[in-house]
ModelCIF file with pLDDT and N, C-alpha, C, O atoms, coordinates in Angstrom:
data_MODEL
#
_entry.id   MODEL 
#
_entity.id                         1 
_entity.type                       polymer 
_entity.pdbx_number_of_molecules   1 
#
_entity_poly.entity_id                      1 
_entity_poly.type                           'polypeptide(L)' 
_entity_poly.nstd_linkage                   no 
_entity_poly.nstd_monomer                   no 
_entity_poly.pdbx_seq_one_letter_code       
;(UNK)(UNK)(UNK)(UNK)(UNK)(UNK)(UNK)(UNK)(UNK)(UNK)(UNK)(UNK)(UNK)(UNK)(UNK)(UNK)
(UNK)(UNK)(UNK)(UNK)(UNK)(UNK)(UNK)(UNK)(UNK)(UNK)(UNK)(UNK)(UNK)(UNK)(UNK)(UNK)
(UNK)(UNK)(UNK)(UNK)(UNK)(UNK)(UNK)(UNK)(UNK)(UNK)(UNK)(UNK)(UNK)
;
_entity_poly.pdbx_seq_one_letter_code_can   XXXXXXXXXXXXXXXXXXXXXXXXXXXXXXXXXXXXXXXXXXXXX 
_entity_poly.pdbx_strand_id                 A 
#
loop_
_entity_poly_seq.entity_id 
_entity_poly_seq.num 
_entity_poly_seq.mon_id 
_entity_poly_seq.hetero 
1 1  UNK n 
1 2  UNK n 
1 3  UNK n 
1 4  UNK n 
1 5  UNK n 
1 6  UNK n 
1 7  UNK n 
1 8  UNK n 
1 9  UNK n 
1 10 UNK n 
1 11 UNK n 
1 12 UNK n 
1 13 UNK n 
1 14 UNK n 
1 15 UNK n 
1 16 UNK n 
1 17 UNK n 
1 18 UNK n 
1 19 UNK n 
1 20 UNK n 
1 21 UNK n 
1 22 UNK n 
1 23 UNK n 
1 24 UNK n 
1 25 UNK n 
1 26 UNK n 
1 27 UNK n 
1 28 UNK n 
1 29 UNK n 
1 30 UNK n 
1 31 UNK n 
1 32 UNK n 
1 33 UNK n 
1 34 UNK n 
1 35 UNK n 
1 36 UNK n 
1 37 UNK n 
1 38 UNK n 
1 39 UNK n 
1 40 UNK n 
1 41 UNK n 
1 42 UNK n 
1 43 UNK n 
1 44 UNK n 
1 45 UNK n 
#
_struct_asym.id          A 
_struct_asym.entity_id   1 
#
loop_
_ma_qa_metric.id 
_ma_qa_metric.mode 
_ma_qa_metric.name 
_ma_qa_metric.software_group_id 
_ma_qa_metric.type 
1 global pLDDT . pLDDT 
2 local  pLDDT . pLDDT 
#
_ma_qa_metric_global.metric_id      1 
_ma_qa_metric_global.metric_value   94.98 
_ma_qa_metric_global.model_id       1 
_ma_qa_metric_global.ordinal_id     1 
#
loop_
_ma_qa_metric_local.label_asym_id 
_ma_qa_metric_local.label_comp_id 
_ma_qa_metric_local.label_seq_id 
_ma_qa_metric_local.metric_id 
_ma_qa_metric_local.metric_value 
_ma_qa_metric_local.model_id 
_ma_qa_metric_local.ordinal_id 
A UNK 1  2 90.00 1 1  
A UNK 2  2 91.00 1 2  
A UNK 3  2 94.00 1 3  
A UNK 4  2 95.00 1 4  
A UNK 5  2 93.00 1 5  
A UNK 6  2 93.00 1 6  
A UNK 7  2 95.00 1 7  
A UNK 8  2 94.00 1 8  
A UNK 9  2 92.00 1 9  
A UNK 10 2 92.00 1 10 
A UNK 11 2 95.00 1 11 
A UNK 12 2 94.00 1 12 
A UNK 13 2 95.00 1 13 
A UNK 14 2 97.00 1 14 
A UNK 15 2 97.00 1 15 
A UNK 16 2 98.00 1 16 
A UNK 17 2 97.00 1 17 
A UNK 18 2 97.00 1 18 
A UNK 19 2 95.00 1 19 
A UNK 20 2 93.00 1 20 
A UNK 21 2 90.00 1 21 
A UNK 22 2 89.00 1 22 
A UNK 23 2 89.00 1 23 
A UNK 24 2 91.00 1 24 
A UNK 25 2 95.00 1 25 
A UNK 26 2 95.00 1 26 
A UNK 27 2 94.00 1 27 
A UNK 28 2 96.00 1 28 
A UNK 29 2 97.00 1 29 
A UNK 30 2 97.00 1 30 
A UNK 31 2 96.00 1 31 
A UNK 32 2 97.00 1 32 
A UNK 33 2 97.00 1 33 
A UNK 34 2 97.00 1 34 
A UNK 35 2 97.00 1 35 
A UNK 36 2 97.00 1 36 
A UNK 37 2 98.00 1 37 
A UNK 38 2 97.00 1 38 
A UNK 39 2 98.00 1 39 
A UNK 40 2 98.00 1 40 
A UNK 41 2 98.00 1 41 
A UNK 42 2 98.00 1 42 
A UNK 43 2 97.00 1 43 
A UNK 44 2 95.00 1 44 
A UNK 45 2 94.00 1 45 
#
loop_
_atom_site.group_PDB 
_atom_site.id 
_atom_site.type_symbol 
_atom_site.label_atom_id 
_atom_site.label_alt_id 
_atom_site.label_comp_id 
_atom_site.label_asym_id 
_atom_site.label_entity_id 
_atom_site.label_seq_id 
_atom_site.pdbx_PDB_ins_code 
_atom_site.Cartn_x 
_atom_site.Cartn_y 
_atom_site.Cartn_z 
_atom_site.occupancy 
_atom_site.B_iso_or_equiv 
_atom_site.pdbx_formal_charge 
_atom_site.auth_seq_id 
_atom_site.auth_comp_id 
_atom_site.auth_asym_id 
_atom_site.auth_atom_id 
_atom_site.pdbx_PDB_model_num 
ATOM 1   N N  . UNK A 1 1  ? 7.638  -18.738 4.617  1.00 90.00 ? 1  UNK A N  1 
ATOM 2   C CA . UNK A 1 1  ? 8.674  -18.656 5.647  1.00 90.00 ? 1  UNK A CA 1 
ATOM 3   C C  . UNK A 1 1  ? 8.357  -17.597 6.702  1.00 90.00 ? 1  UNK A C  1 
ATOM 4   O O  . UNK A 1 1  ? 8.420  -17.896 7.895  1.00 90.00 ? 1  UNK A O  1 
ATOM 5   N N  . UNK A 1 2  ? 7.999  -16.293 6.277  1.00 91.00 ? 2  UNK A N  1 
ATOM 6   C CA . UNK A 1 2  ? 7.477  -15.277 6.918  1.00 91.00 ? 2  UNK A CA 1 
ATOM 7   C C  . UNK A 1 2  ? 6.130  -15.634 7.933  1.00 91.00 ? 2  UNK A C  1 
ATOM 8   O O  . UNK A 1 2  ? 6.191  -14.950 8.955  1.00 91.00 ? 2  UNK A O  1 
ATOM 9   N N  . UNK A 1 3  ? 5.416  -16.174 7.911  1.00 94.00 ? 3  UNK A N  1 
ATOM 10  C CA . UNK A 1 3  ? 4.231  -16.737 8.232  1.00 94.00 ? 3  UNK A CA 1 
ATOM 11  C C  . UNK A 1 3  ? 4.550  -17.650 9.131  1.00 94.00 ? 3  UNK A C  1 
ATOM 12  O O  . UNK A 1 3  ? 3.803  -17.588 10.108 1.00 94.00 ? 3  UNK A O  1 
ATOM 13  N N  . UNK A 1 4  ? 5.412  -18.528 9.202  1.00 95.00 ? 4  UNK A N  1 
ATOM 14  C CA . UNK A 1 4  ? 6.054  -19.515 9.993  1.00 95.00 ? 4  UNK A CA 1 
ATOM 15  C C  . UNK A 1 4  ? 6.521  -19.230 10.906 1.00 95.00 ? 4  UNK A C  1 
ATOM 16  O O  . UNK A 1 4  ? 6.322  -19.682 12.034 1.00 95.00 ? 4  UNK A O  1 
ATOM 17  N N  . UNK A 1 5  ? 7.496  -18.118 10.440 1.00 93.00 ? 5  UNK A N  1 
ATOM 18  C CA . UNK A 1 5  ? 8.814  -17.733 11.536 1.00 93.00 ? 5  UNK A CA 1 
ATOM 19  C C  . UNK A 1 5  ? 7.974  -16.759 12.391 1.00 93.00 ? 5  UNK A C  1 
ATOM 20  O O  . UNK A 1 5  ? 8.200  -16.923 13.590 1.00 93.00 ? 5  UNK A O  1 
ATOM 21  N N  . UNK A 1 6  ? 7.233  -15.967 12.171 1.00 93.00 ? 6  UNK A N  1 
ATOM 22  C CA . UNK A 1 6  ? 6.674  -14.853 13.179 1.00 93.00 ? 6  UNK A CA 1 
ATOM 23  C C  . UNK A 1 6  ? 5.611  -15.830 14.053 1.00 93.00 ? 6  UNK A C  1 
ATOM 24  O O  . UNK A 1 6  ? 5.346  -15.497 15.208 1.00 93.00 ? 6  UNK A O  1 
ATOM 25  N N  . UNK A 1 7  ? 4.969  -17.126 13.435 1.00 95.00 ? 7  UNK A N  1 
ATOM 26  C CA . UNK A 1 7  ? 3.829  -18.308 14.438 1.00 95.00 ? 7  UNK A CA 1 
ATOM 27  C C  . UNK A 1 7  ? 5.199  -18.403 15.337 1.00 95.00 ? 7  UNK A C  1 
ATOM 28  O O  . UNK A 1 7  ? 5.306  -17.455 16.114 1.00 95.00 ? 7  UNK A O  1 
ATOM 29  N N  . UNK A 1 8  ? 6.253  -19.346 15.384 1.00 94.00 ? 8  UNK A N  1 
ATOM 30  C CA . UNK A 1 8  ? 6.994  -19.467 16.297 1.00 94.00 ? 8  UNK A CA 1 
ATOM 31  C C  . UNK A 1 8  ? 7.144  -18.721 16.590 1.00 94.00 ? 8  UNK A C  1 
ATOM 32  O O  . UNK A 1 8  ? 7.631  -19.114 17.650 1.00 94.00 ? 8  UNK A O  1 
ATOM 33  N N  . UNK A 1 9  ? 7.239  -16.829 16.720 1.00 92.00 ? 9  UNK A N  1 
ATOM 34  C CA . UNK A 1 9  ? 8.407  -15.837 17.482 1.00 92.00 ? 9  UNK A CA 1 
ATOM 35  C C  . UNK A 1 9  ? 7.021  -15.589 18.551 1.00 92.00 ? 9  UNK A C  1 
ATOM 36  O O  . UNK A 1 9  ? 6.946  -15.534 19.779 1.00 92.00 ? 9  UNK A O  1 
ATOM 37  N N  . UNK A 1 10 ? 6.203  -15.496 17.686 1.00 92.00 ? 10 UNK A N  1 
ATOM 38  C CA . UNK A 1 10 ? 4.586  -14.627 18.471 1.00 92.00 ? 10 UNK A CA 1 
ATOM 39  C C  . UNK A 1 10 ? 3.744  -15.611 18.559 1.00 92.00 ? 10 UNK A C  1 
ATOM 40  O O  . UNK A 1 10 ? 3.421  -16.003 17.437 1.00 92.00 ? 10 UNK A O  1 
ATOM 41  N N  . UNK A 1 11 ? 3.120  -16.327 19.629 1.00 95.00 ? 11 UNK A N  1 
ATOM 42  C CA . UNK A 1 11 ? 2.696  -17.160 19.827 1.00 95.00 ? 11 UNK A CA 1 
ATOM 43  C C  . UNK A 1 11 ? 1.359  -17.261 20.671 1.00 95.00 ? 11 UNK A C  1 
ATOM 44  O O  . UNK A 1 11 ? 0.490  -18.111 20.865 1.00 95.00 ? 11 UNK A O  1 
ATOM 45  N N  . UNK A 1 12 ? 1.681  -15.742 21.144 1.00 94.00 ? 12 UNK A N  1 
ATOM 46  C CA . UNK A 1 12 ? 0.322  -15.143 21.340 1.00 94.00 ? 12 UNK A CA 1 
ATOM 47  C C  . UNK A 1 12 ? -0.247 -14.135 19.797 1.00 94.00 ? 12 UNK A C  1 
ATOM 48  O O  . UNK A 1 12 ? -0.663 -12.981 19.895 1.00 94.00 ? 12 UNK A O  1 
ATOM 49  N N  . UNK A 1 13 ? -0.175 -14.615 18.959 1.00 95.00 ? 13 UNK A N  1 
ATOM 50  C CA . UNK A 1 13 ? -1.078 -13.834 17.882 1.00 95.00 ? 13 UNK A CA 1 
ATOM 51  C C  . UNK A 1 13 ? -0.756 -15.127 16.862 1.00 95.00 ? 13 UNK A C  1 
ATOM 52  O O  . UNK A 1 13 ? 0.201  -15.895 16.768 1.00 95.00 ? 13 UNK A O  1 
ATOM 53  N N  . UNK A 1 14 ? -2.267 -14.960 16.011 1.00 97.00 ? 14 UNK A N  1 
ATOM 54  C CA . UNK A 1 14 ? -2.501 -15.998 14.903 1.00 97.00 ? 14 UNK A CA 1 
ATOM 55  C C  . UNK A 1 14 ? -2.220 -15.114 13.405 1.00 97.00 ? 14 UNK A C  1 
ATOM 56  O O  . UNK A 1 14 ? -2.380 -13.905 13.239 1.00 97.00 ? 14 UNK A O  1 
ATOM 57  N N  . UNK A 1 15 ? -1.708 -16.227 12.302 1.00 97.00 ? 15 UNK A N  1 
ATOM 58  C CA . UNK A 1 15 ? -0.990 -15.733 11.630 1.00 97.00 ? 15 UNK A CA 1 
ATOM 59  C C  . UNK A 1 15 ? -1.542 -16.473 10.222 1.00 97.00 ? 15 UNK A C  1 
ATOM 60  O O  . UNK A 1 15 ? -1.425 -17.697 10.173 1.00 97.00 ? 15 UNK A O  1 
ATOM 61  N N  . UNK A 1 16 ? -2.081 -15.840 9.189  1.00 98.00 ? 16 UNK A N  1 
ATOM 62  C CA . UNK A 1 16 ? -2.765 -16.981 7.812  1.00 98.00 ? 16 UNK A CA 1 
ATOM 63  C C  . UNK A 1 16 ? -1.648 -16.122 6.292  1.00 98.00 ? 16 UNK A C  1 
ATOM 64  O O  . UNK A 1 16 ? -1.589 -14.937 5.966  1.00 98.00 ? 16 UNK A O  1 
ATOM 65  N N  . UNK A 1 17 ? -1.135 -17.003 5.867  1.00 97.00 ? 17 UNK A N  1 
ATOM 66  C CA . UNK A 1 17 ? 0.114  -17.144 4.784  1.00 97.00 ? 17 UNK A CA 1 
ATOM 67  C C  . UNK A 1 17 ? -1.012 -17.090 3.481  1.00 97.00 ? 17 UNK A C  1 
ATOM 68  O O  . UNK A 1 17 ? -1.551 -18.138 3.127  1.00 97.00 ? 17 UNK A O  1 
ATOM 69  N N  . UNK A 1 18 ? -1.302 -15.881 2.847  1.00 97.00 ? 18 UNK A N  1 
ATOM 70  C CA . UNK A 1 18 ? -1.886 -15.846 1.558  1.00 97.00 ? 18 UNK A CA 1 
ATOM 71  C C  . UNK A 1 18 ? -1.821 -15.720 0.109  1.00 97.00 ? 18 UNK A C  1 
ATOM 72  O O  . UNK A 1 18 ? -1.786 -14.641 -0.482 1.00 97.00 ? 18 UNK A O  1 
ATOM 73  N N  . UNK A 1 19 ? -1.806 -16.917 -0.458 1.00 95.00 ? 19 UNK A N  1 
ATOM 74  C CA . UNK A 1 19 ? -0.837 -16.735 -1.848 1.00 95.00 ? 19 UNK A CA 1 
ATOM 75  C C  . UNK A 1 19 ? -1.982 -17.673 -2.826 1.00 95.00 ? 19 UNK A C  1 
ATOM 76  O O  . UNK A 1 19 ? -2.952 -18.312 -2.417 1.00 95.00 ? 19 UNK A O  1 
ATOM 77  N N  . UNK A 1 20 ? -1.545 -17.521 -4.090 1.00 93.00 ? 20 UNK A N  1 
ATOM 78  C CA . UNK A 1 20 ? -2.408 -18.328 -5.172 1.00 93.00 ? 20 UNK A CA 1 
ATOM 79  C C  . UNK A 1 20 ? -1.841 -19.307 -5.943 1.00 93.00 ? 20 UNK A C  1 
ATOM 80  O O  . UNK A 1 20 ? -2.349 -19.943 -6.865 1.00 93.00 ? 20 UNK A O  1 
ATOM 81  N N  . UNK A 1 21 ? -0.035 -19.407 -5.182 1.00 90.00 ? 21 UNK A N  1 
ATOM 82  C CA . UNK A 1 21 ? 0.971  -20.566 -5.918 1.00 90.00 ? 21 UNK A CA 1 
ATOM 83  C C  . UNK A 1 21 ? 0.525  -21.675 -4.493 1.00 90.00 ? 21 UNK A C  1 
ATOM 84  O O  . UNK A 1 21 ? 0.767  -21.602 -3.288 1.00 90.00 ? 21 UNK A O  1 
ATOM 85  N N  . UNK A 1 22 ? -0.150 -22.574 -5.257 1.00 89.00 ? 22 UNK A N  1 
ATOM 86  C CA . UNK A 1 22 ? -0.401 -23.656 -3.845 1.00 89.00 ? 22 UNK A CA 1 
ATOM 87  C C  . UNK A 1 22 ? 1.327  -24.008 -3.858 1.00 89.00 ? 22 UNK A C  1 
ATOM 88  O O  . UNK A 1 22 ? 2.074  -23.701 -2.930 1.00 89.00 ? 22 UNK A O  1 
ATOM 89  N N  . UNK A 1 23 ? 1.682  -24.584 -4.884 1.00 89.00 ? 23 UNK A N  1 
ATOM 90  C CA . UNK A 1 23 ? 2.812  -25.472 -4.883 1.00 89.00 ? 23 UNK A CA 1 
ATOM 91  C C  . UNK A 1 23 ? 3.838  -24.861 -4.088 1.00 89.00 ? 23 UNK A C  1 
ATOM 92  O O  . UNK A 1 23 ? 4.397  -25.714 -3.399 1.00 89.00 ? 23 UNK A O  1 
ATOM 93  N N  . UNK A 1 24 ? 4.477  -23.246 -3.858 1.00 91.00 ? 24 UNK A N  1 
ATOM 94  C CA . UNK A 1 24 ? 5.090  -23.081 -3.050 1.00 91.00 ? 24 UNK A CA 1 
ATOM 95  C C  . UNK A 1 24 ? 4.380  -22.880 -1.129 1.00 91.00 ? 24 UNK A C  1 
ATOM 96  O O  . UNK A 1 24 ? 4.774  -22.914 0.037  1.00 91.00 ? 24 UNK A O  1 
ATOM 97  N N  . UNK A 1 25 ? 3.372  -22.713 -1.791 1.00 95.00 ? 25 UNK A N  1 
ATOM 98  C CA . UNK A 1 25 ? 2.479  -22.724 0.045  1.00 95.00 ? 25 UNK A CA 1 
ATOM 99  C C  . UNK A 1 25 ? 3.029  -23.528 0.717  1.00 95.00 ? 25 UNK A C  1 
ATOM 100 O O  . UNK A 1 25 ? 3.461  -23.328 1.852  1.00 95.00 ? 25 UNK A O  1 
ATOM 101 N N  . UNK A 1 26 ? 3.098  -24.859 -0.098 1.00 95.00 ? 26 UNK A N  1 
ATOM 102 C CA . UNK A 1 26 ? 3.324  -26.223 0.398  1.00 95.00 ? 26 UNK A CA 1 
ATOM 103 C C  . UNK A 1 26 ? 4.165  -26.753 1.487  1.00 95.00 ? 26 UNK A C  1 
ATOM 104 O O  . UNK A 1 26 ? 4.103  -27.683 2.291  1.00 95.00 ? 26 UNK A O  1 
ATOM 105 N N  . UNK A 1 27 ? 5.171  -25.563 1.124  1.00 94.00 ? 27 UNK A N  1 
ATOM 106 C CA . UNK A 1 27 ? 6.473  -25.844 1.858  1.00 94.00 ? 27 UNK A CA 1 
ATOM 107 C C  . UNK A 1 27 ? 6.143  -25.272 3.459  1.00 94.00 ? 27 UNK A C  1 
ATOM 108 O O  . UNK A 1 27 ? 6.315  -26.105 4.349  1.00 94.00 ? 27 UNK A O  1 
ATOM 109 N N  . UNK A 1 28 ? 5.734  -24.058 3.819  1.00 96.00 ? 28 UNK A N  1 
ATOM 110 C CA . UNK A 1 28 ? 5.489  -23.267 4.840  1.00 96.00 ? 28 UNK A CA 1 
ATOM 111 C C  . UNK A 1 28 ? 4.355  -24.362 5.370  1.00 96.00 ? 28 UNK A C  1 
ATOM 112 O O  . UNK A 1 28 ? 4.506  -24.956 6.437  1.00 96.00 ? 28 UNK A O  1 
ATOM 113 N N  . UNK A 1 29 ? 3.430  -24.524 4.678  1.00 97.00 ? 29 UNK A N  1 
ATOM 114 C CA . UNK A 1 29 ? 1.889  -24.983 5.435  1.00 97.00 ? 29 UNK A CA 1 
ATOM 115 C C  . UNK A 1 29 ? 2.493  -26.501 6.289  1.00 97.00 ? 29 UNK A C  1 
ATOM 116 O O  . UNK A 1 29 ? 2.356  -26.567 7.510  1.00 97.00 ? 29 UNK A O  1 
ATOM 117 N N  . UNK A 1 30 ? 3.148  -27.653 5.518  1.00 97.00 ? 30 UNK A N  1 
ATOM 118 C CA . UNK A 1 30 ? 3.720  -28.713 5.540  1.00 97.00 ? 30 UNK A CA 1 
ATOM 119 C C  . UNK A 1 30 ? 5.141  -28.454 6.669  1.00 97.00 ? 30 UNK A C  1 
ATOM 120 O O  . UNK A 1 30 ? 5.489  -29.543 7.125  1.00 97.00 ? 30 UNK A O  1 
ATOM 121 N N  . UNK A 1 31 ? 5.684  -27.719 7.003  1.00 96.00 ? 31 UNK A N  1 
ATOM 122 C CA . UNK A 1 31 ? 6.548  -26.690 8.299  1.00 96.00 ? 31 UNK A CA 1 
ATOM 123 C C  . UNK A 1 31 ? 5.119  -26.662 9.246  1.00 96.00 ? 31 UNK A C  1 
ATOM 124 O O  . UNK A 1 31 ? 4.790  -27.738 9.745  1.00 96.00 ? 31 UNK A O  1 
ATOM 125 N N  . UNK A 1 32 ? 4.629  -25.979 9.396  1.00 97.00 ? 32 UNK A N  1 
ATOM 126 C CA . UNK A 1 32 ? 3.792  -25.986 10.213 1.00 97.00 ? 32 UNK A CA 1 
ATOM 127 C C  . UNK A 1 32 ? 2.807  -26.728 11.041 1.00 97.00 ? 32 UNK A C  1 
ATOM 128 O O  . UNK A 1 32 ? 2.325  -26.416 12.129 1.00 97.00 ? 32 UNK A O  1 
ATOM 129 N N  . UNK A 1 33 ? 2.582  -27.924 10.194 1.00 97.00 ? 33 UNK A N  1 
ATOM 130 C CA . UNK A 1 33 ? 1.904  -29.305 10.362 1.00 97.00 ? 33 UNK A CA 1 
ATOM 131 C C  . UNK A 1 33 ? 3.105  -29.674 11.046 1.00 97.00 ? 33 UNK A C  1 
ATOM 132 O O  . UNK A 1 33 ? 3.069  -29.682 12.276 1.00 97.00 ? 33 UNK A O  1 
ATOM 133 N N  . UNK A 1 34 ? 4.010  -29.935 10.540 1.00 97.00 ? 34 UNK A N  1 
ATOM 134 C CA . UNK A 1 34 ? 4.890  -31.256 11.430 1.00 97.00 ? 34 UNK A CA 1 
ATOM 135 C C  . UNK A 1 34 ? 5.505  -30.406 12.311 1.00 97.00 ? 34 UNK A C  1 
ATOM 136 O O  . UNK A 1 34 ? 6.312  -31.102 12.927 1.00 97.00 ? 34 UNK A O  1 
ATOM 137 N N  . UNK A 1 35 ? 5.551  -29.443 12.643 1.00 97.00 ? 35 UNK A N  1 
ATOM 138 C CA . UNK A 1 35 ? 5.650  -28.522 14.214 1.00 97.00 ? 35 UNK A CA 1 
ATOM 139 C C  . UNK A 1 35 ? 4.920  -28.523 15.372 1.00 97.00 ? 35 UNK A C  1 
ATOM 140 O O  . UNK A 1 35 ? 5.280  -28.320 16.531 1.00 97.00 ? 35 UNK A O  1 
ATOM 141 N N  . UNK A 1 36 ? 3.420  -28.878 14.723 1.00 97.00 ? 36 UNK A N  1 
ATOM 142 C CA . UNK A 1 36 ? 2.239  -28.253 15.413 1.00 97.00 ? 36 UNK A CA 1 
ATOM 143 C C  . UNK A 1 36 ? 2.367  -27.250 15.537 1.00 97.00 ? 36 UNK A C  1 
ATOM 144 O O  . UNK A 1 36 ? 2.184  -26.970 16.722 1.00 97.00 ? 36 UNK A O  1 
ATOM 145 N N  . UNK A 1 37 ? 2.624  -26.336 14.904 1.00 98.00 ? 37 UNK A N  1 
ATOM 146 C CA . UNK A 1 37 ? 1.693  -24.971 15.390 1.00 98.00 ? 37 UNK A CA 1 
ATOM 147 C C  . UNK A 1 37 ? 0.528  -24.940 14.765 1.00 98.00 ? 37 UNK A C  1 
ATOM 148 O O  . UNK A 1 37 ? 0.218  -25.300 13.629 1.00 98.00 ? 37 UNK A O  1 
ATOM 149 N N  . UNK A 1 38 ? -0.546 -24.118 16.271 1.00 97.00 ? 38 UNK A N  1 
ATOM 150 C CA . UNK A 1 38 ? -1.679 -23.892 15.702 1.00 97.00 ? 38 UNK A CA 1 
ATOM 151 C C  . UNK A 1 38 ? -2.192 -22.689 15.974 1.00 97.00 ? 38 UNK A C  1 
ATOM 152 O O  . UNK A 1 38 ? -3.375 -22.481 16.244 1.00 97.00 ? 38 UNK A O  1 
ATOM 153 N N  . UNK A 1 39 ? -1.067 -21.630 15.890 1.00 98.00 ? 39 UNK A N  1 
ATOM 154 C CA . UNK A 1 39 ? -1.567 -20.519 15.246 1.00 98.00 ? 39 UNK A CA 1 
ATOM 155 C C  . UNK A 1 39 ? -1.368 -19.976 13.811 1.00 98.00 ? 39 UNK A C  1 
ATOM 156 O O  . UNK A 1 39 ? -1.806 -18.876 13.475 1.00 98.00 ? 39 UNK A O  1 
ATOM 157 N N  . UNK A 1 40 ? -0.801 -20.660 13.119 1.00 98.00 ? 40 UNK A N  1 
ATOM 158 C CA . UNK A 1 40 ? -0.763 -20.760 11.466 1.00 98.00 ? 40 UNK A CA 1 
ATOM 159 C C  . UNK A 1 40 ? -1.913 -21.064 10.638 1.00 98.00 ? 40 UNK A C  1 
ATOM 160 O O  . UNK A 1 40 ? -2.694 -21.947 10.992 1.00 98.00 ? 40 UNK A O  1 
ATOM 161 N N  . UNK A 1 41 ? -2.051 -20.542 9.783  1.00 98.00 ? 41 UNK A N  1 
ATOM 162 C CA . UNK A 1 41 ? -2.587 -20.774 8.601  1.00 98.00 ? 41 UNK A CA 1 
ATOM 163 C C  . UNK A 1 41 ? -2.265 -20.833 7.445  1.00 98.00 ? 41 UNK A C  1 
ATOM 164 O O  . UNK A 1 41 ? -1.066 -20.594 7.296  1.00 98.00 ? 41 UNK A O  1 
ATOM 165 N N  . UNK A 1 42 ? -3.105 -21.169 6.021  1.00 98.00 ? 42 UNK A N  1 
ATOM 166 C CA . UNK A 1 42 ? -3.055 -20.592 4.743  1.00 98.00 ? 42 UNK A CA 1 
ATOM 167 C C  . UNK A 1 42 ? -3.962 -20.851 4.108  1.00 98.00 ? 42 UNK A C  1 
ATOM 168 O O  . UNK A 1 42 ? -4.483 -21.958 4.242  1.00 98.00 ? 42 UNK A O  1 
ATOM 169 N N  . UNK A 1 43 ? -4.425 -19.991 3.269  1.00 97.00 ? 43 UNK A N  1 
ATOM 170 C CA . UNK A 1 43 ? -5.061 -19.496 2.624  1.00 97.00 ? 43 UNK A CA 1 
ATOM 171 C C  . UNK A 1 43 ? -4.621 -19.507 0.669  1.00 97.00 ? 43 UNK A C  1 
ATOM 172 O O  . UNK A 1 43 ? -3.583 -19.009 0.233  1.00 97.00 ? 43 UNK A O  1 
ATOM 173 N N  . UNK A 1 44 ? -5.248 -19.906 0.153  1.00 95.00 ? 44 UNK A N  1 
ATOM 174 C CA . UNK A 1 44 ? -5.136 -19.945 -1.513 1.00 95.00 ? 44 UNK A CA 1 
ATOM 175 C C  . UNK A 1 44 ? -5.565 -19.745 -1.928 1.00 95.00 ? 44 UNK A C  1 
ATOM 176 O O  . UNK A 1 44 ? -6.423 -20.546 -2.302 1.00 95.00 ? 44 UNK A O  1 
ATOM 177 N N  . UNK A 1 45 ? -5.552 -17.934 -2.605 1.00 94.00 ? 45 UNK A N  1 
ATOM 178 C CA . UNK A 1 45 ? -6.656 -17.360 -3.206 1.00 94.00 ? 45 UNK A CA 1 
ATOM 179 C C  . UNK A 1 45 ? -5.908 -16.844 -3.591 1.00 94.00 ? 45 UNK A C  1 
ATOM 180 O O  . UNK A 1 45 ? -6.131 -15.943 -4.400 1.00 94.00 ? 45 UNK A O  1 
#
């Protein structure tokens, strides 16, 4: 959510969401796809 909400606020700066639970990633990364934003990321490590 954090990762999301600051791609939409700041849109001049890129932003990668890093966690090792894919299954909740899912939700933020899948927000971000059907937005288009493409200053988001994530990362699963």
């Amino acid at each position: 959510e954090y990762a999301v909400g600051l791609a939409r606020r700041y849109p001049d700066r890129n932003f990668i969401g890093v966690d090792i639970k894919g299954a909740r990633m899912w939700s933020g990364a899948t927000e971000a796809l059907k937005e288009g934003l493409t200053n988001v990321a994530f990362l699963r490590t």
